[in-house]
N, C-alpha and C. Protein backbone atom coordinates (compact mmCIF):
# COMPACT_ATOMS: atom_id res chain seq x y z
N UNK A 1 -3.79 6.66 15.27
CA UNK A 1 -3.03 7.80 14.77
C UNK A 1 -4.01 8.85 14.26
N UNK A 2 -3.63 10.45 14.43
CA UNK A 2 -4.67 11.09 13.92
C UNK A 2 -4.57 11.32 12.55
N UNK A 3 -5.67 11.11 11.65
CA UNK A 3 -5.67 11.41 10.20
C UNK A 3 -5.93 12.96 10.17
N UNK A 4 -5.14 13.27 9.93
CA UNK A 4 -4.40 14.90 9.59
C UNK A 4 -5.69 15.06 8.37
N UNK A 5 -6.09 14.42 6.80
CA UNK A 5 -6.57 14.39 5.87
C UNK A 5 -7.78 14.70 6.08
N UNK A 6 -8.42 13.57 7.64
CA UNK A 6 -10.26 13.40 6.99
C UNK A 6 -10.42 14.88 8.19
N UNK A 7 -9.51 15.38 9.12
CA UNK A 7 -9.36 16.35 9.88
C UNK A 7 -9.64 17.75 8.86
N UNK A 8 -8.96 18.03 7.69
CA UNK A 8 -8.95 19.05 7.08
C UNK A 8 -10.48 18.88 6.18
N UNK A 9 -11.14 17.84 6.41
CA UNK A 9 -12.07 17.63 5.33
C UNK A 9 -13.47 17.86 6.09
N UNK A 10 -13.08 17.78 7.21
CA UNK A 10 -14.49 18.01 7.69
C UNK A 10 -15.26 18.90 7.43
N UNK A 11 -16.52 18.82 7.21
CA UNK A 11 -17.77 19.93 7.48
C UNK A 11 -18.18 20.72 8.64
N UNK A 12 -18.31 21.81 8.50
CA UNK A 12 -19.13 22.48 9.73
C UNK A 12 -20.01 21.51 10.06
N UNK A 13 -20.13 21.55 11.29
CA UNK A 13 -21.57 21.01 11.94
C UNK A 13 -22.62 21.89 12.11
N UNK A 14 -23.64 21.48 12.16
CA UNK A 14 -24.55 22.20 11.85
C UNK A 14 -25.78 21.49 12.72
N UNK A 15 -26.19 22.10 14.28
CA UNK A 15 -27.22 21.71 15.13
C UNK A 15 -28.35 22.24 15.53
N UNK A 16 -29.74 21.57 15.50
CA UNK A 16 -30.90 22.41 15.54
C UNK A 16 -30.93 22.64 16.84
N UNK A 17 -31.56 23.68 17.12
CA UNK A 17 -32.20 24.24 18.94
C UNK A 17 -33.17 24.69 18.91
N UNK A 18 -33.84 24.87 19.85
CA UNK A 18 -35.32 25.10 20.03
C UNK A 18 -35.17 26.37 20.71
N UNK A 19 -35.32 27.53 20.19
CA UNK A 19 -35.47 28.93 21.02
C UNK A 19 -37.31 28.81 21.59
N UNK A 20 -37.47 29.07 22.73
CA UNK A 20 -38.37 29.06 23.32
C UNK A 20 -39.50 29.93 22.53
N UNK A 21 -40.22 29.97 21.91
CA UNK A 21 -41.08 30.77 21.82
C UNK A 21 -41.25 31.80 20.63
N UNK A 22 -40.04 30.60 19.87
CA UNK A 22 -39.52 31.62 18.62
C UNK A 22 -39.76 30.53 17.41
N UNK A 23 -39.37 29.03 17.65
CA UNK A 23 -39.24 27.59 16.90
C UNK A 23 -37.90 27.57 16.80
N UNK A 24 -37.51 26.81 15.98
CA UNK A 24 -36.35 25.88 15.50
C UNK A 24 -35.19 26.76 14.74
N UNK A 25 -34.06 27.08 15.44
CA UNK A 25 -32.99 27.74 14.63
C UNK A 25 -31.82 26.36 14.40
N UNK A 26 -31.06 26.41 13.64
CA UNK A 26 -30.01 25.62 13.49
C UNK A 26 -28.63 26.66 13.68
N UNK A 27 -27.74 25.81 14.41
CA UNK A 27 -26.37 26.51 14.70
C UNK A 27 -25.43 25.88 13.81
N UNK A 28 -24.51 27.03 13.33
CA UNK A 28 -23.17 26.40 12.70
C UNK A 28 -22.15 26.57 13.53
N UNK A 29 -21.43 25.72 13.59
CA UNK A 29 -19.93 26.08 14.06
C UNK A 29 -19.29 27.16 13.42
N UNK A 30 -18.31 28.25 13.98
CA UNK A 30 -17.37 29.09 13.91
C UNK A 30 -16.50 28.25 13.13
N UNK A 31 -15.89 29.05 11.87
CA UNK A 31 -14.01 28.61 11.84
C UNK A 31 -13.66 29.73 12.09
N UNK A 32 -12.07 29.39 12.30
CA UNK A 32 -11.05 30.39 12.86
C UNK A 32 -11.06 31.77 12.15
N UNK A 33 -11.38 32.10 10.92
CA UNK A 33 -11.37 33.40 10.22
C UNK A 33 -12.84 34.00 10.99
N UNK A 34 -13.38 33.34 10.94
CA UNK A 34 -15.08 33.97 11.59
C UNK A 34 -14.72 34.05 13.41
N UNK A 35 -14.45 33.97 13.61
CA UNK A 35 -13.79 33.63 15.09
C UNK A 35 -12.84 34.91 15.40
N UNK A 36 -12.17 35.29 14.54
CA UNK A 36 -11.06 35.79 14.81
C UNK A 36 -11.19 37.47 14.34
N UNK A 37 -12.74 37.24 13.54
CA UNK A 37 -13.33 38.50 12.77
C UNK A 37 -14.11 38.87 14.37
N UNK A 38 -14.44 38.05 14.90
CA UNK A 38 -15.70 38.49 16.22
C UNK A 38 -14.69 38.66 17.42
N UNK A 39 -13.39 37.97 17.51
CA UNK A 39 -12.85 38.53 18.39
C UNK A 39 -12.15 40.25 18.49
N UNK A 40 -11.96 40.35 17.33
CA UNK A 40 -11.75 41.99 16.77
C UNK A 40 -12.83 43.16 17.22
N UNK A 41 -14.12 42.94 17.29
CA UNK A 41 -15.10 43.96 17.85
C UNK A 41 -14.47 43.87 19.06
N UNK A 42 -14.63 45.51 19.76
CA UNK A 42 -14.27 45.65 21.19
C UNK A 42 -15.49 45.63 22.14
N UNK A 43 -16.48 45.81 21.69
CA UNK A 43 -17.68 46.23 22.60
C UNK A 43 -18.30 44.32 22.23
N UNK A 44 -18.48 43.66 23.99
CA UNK A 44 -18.80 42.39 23.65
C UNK A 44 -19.75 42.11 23.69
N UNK A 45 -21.23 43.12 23.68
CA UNK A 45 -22.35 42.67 23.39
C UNK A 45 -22.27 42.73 21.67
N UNK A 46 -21.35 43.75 20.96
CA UNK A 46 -21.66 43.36 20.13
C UNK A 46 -20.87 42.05 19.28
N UNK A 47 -19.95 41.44 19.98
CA UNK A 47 -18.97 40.55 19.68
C UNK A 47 -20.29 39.48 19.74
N UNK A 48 -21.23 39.50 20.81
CA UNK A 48 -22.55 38.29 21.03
C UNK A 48 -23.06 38.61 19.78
N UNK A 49 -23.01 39.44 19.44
CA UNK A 49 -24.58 39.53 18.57
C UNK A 49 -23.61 39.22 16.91
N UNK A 50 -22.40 39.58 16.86
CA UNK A 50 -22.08 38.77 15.61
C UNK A 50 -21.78 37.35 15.78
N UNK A 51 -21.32 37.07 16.77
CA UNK A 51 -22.09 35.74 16.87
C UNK A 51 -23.27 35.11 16.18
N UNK A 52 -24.36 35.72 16.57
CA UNK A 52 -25.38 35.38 16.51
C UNK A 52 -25.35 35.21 15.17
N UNK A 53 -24.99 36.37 14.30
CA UNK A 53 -25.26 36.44 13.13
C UNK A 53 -24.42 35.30 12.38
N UNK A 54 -23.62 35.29 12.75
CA UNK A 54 -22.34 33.89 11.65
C UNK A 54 -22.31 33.17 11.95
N UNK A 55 -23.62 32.77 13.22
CA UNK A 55 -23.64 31.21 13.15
C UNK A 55 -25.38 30.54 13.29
N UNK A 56 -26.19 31.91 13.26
CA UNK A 56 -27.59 31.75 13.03
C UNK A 56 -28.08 31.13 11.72
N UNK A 57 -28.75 29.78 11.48
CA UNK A 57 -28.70 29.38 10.35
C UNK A 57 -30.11 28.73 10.05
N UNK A 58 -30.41 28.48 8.64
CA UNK A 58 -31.16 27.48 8.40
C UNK A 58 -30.69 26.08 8.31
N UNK A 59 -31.55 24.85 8.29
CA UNK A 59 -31.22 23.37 8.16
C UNK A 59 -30.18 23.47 6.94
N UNK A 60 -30.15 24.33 6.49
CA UNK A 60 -29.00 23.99 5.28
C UNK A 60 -28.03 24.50 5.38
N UNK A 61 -27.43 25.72 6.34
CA UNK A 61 -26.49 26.37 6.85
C UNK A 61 -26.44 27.73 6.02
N UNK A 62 -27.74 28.06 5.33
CA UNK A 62 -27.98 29.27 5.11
C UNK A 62 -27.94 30.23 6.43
N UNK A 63 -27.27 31.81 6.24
CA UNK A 63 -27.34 32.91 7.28
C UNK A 63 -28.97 32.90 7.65
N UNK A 64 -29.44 33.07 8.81
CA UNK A 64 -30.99 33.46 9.03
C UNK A 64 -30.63 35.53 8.88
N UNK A 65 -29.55 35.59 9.57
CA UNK A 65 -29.55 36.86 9.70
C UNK A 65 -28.01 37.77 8.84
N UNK A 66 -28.56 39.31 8.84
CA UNK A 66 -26.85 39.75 7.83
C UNK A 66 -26.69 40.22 8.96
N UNK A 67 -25.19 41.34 8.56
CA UNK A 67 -24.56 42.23 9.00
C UNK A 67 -25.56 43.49 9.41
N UNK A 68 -26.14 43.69 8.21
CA UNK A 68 -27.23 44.80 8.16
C UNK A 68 -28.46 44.65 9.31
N UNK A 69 -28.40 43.33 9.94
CA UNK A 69 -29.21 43.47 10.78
C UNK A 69 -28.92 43.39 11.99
N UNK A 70 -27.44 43.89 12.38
CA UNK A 70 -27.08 44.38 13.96
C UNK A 70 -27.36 45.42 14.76
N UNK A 71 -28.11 46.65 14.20
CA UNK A 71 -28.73 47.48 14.46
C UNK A 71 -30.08 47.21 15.23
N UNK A 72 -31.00 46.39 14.71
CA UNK A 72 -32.28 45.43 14.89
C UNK A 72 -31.92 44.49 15.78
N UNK A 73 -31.14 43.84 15.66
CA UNK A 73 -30.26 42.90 16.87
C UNK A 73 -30.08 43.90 18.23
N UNK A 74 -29.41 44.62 17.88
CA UNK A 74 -28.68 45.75 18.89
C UNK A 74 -30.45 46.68 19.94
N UNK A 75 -31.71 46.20 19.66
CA UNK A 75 -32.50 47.26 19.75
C UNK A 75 -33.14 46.07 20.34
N UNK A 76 -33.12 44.77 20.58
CA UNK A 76 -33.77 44.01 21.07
C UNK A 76 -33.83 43.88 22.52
N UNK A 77 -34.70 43.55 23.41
CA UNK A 77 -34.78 43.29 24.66
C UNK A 77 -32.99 41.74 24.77
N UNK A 78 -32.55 42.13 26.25
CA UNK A 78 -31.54 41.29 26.13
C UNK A 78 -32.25 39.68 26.46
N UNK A 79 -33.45 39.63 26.93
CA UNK A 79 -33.97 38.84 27.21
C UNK A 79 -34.14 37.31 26.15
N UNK A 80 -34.87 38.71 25.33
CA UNK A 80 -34.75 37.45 23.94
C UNK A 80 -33.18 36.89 23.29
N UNK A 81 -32.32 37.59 23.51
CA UNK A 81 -31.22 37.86 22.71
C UNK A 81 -30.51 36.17 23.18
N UNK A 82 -30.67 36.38 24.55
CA UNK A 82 -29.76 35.34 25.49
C UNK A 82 -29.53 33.73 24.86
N UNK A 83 -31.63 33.42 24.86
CA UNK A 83 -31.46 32.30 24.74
C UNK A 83 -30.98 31.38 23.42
N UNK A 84 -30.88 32.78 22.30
CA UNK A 84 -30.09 32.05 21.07
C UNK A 84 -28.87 32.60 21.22
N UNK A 85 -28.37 33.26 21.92
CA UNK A 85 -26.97 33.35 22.13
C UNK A 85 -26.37 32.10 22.72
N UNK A 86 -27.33 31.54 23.65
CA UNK A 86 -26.84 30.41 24.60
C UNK A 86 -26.75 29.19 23.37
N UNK A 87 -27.32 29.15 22.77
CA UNK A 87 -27.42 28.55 21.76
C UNK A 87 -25.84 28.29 21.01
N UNK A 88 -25.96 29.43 20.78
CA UNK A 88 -24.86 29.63 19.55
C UNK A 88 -23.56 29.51 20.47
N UNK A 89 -23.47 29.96 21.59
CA UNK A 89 -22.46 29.49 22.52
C UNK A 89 -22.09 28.11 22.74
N UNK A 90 -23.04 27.26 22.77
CA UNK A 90 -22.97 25.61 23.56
C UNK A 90 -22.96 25.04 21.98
N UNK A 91 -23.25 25.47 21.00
CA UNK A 91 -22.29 24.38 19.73
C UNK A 91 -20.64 24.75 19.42
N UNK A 92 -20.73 25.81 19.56
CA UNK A 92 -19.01 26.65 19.49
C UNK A 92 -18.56 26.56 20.80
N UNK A 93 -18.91 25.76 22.23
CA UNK A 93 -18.00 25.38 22.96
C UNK A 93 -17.25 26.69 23.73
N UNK A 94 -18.15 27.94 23.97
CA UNK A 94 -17.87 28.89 24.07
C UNK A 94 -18.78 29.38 25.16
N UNK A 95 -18.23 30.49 26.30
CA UNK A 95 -18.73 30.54 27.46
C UNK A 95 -18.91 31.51 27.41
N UNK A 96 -20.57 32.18 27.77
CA UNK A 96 -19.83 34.14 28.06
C UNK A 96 -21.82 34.10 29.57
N UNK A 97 -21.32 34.71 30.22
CA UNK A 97 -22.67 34.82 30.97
C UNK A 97 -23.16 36.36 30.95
N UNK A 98 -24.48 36.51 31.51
CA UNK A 98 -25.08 37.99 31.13
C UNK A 98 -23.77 39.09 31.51
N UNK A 99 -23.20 38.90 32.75
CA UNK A 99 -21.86 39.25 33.16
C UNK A 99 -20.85 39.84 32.00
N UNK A 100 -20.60 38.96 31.19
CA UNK A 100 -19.31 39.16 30.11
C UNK A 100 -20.37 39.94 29.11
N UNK A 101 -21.78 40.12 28.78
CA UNK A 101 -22.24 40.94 28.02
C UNK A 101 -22.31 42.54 28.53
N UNK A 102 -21.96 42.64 29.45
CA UNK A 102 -22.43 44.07 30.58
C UNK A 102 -20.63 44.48 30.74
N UNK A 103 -19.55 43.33 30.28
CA UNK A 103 -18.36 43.99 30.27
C UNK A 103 -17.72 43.75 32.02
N UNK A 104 -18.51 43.26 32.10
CA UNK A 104 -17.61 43.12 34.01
C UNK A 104 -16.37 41.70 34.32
N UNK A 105 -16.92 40.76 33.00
CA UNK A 105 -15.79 39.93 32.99
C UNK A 105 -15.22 39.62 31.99
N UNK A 106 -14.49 38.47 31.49
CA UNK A 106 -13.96 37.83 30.28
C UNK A 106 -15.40 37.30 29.16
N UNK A 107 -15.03 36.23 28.58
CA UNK A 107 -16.09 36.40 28.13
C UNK A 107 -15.06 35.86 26.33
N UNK A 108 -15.66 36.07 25.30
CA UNK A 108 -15.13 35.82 23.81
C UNK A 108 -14.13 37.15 23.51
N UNK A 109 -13.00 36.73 23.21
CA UNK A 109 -12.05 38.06 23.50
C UNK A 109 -10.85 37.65 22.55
């Protein structure tokens, strides 16, 4: 039977990844209010890049990055951007390819 209780009790998860060439970021999972704040941006590179930001973390699930730094985000080669996006995508179970950042398909919406 599903326990409804230890369901509401859970913790974010919280998983390390290896950005190539950068070291060790840790990902948090999205909840639905943070989820539902990034589905609201219309422009979906920048829907990626708050991503990035609300679920870019330290081992302790400290932010690595703010709000204040989507501008700096926004100015980066997309190159670098990808592979912690891919990141932050494959713990949140969430699909978007260079495609859905350029606006030609679906994507986090």
């Amino acid at each position: 039977m599903f326990n409804v209780e230890e369901f509401f009790k859970a913790n974010k998860r919280l998983e390390p990844k290896d950005i190539e060439g950068f070291g060790q970021v840790w990902i948090s999972e999205l909840d639905c209010q943070q989820f539902d704040k990034i589905s609201m941006v219309p422009n979906k590179l920048h829907q990626s890049l708050r991503l990035i930001i609300a679920t870019a973390c330290d081992q302790e699930g400290k932010p690595i990055f703010k709000d204040e730094d989507l501008p700096k985000l926004n100015a980066l080669p997309i190159g670098r951007i990808l592979p912690l996006l891919n990141a932050c995508n494959e713990v949140n179970n969430l699909s978007m390819e260079e495609d859905d950042l350029l606006g030609k398909s679906g994507g986090i919406e």
